[in-house]
N, C-alpha and C. Protein backbone atom coordinates (compact mmCIF):
# COMPACT_ATOMS: atom_id res chain seq x y z
N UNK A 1 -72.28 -0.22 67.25
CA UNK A 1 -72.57 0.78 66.24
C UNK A 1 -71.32 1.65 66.05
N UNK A 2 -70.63 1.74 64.71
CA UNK A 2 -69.97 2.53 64.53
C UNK A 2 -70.11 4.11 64.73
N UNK A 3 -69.23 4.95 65.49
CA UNK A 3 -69.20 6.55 65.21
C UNK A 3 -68.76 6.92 64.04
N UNK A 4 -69.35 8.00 63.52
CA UNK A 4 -68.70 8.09 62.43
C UNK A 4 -67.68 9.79 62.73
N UNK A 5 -66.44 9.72 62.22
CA UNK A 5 -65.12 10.59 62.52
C UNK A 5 -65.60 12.11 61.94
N UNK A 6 -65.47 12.56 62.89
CA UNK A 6 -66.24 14.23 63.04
C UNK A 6 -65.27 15.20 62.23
N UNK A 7 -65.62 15.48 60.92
CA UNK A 7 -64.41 16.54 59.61
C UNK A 7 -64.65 18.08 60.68
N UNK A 8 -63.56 18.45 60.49
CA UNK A 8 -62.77 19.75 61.08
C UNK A 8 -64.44 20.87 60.30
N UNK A 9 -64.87 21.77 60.82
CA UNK A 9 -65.71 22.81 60.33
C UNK A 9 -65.24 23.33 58.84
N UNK A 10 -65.85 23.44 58.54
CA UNK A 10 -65.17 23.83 56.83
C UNK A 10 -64.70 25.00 56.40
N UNK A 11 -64.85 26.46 57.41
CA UNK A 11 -64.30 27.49 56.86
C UNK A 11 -63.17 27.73 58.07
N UNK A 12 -62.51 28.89 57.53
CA UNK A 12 -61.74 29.58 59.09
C UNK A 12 -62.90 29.92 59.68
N UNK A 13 -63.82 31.02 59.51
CA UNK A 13 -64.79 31.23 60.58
C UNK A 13 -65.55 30.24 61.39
N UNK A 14 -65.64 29.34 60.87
CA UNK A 14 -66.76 28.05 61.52
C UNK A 14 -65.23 27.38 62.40
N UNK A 15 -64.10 27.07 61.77
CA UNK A 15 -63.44 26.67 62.94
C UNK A 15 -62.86 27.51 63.91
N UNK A 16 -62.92 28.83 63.63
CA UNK A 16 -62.62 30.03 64.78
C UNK A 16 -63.64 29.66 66.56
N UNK A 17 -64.96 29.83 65.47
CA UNK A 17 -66.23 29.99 66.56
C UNK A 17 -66.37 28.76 66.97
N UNK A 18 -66.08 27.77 66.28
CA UNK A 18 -66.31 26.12 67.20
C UNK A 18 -65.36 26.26 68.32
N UNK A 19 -64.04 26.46 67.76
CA UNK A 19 -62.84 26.41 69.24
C UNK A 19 -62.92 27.41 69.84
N UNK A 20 -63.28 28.97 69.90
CA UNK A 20 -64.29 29.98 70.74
C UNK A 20 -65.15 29.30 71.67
N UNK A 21 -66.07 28.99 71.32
CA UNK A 21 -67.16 28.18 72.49
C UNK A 21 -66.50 27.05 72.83
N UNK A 22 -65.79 26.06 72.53
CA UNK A 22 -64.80 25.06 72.99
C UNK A 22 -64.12 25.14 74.40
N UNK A 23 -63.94 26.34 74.34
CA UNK A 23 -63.13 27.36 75.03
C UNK A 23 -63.76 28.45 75.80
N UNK A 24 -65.00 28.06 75.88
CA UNK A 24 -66.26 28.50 76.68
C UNK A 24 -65.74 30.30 76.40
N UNK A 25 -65.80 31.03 75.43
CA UNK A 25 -65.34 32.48 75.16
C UNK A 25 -66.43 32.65 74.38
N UNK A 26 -67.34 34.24 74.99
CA UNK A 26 -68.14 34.89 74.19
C UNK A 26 -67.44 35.90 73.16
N UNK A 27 -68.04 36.35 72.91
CA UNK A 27 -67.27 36.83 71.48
C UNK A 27 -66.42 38.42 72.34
N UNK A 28 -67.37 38.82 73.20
CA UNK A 28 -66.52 40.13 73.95
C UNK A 28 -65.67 39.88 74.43
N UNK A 29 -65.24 38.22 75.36
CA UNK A 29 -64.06 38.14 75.98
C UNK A 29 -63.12 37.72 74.77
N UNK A 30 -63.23 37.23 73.92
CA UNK A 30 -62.29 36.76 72.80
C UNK A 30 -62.00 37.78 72.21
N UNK A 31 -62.41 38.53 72.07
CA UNK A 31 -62.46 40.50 71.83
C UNK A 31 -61.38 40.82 72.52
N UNK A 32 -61.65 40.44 73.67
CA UNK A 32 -60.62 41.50 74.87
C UNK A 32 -59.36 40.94 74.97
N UNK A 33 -59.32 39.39 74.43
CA UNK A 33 -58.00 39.13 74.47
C UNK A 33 -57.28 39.10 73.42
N UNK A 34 -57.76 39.44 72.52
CA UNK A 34 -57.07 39.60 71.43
C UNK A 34 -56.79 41.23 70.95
N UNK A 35 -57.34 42.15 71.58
CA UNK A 35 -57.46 43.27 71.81
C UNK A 35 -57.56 43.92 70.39
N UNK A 36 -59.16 43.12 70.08
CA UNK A 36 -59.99 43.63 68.77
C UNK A 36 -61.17 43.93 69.48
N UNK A 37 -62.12 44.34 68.08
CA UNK A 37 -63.42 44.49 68.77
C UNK A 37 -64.42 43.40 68.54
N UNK A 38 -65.51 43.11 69.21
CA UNK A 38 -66.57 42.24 69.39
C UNK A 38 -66.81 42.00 67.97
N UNK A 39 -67.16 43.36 67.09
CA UNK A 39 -67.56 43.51 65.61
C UNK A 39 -66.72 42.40 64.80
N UNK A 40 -65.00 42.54 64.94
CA UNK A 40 -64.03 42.15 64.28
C UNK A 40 -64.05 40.72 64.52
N UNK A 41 -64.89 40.13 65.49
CA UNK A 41 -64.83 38.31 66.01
C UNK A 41 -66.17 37.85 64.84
N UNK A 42 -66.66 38.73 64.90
CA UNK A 42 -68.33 38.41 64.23
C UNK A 42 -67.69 38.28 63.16
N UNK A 43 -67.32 39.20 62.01
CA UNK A 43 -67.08 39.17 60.83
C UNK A 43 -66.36 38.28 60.34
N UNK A 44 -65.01 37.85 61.68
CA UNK A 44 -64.01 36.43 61.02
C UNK A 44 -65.24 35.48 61.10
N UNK A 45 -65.86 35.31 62.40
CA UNK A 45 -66.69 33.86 62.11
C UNK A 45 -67.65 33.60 61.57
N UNK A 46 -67.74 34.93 60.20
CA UNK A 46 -69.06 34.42 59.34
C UNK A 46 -68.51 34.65 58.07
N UNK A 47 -67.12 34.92 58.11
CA UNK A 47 -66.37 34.57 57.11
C UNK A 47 -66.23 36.33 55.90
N UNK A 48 -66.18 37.01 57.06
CA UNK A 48 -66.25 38.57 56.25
C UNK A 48 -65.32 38.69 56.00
N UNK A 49 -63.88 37.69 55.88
CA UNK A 49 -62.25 38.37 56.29
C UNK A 49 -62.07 39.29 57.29
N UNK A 50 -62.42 40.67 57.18
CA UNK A 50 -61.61 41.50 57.94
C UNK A 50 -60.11 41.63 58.26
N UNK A 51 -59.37 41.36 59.24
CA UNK A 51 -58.27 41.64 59.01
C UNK A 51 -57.92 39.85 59.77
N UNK A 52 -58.53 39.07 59.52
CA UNK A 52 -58.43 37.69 59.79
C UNK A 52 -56.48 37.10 60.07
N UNK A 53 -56.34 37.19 58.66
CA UNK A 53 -55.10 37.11 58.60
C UNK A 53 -54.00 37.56 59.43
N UNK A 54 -53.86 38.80 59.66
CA UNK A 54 -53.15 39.56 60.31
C UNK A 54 -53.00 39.30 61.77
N UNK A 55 -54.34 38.32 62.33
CA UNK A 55 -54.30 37.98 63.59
C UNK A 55 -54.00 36.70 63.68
N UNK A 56 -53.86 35.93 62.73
CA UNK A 56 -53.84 34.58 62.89
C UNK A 56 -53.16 34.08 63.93
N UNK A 57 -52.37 34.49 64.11
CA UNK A 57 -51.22 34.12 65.18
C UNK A 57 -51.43 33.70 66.75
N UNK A 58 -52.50 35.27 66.80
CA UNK A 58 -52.49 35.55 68.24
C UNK A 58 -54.16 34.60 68.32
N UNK A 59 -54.53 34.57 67.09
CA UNK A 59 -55.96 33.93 67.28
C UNK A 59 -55.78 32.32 67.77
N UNK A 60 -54.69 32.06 67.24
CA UNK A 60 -54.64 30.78 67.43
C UNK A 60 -53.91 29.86 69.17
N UNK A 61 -52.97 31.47 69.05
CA UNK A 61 -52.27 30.97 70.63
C UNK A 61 -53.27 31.10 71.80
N UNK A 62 -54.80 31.78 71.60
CA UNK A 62 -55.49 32.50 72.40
C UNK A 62 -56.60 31.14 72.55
N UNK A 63 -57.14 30.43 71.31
CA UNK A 63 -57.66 29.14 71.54
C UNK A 63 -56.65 27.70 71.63
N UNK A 64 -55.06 28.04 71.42
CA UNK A 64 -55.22 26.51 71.47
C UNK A 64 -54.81 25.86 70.25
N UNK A 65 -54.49 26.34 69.60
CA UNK A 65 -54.51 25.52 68.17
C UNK A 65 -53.26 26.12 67.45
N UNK A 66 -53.32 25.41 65.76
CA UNK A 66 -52.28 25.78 65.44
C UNK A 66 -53.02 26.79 64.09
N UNK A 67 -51.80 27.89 63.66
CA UNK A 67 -52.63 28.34 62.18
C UNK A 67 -53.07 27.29 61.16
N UNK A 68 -52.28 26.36 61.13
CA UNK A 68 -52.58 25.46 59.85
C UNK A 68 -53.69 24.73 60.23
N UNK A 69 -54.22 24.36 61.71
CA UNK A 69 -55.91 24.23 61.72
C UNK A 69 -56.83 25.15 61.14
N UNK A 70 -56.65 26.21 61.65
CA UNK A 70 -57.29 27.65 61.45
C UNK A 70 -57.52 27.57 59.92
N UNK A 71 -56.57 27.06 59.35
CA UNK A 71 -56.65 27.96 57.73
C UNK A 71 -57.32 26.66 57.29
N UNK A 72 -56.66 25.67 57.10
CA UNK A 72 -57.26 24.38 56.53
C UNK A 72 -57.56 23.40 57.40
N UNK A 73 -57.83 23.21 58.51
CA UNK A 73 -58.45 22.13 58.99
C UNK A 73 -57.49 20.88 59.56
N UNK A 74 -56.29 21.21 59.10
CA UNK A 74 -55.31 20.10 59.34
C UNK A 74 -54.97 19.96 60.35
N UNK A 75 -54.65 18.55 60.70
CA UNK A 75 -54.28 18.53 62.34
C UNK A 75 -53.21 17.95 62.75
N UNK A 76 -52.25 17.69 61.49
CA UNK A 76 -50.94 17.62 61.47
C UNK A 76 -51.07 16.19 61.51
N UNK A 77 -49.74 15.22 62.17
CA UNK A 77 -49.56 13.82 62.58
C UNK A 77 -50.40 13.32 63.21
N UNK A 78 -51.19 14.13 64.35
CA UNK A 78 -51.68 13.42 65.36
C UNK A 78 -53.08 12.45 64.85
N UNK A 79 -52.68 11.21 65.26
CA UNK A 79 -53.77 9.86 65.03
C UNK A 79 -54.34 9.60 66.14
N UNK A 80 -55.75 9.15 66.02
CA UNK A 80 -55.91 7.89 66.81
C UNK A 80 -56.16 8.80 68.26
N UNK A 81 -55.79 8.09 69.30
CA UNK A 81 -55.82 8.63 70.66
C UNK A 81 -54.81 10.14 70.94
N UNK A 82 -54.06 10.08 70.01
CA UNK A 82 -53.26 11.69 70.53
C UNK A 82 -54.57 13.17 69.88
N UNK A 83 -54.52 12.32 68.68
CA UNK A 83 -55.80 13.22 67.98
C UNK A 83 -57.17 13.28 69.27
N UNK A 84 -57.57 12.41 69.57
CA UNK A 84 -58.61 12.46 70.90
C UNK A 84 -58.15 13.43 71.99
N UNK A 85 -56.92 13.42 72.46
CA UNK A 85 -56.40 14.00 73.52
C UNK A 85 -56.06 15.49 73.69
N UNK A 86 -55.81 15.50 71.96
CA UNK A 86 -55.49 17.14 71.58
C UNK A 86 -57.02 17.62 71.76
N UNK A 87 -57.82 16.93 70.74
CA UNK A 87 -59.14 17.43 71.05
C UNK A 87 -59.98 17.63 72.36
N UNK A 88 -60.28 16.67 73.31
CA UNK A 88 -60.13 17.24 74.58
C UNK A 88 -59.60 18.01 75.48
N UNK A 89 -58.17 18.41 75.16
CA UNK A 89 -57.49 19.27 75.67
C UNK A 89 -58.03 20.38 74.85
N UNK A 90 -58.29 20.47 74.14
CA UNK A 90 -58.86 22.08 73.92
C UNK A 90 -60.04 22.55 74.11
N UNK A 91 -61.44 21.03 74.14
CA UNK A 91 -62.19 21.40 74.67
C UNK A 91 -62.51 21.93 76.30
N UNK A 92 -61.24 22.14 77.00
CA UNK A 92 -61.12 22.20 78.63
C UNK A 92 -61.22 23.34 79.09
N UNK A 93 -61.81 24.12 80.05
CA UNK A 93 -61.16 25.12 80.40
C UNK A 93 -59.89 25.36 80.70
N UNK A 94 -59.09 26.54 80.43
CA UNK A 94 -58.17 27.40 80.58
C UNK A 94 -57.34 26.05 82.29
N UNK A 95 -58.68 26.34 83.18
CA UNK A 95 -57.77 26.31 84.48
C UNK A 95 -57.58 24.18 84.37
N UNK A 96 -59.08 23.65 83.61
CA UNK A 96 -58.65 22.44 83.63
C UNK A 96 -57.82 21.71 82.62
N UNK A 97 -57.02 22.90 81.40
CA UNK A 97 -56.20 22.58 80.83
C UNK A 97 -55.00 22.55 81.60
N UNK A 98 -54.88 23.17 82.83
CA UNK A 98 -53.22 23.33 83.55
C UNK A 98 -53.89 21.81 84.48
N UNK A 99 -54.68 21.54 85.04
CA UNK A 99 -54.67 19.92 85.56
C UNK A 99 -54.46 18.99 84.84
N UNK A 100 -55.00 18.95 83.48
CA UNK A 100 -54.38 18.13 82.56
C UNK A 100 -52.92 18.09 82.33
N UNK A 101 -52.28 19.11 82.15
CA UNK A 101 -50.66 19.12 82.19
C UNK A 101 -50.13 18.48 82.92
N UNK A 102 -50.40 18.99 84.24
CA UNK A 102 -49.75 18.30 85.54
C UNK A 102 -49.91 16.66 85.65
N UNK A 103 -51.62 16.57 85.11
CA UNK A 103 -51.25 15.50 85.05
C UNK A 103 -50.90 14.49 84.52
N UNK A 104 -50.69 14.75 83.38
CA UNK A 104 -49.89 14.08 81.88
C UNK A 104 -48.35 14.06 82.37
N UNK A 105 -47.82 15.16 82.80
CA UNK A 105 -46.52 15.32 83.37
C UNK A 105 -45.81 13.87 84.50
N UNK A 106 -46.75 14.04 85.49
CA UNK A 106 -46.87 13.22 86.26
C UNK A 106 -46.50 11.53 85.79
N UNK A 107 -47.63 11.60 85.04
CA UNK A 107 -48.01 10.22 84.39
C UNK A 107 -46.56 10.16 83.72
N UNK A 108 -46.14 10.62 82.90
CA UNK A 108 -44.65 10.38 81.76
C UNK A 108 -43.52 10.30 82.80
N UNK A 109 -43.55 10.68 84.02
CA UNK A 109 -42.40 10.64 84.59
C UNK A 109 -42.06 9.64 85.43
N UNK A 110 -43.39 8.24 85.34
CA UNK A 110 -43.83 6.84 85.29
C UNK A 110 -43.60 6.87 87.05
């Protein structure tokens, strides 16, 4: 049986809050690291704007991703199995994203 290929969430807010919980982050800790308020996470991920823009940056280094996901969904070059790998790597925690490094590292250095 074929899978069928899972399209990126369709707004910034829906792909904010997918890679938020991805990233196992309630909206207070994603708050605290971005050093907004709880209010200001709600409103990007239901698509209020707010000051969306202005954070893009830090929103994106804080999940993982790049702005040009954030804004449109794009996921650049990556095909196939790198596209799988990026995606798992962001679904990881924080601490089992640094085991993944190490061990990707490992692995390339044959």
């Amino acid at each position: 049986m074929a899978t069928k290929k899972q399209a990126p969430p369709e707004s910034v807010g829906q792909r904010i809050r997918a890679l938020r919980l991805a990233n196992n982050l309630t909206q207070d800790e994603f708050a605290s690291q971005l050093g907004v308020s709880r209010s200001a996470i709600a409103q990007w991920e239901t698509d209020r704007a707010g000051q969306v823009r202005e954070n893009l940056e830090r929103i994106a280094k804080v999940l993982g991703t790049s702005i040009a996901y954030l804004v449109s969904g794009e996921t650049g070059s990556l095909q196939g199995d790198e596209l799988a790998l990026m995606r798992l790597y962001r679904a990881c925690a924080a601490e089992d994203r640094q085991i993944l490094l190490r061990t990707a590292k490992r692995l390339a250095r044959g």
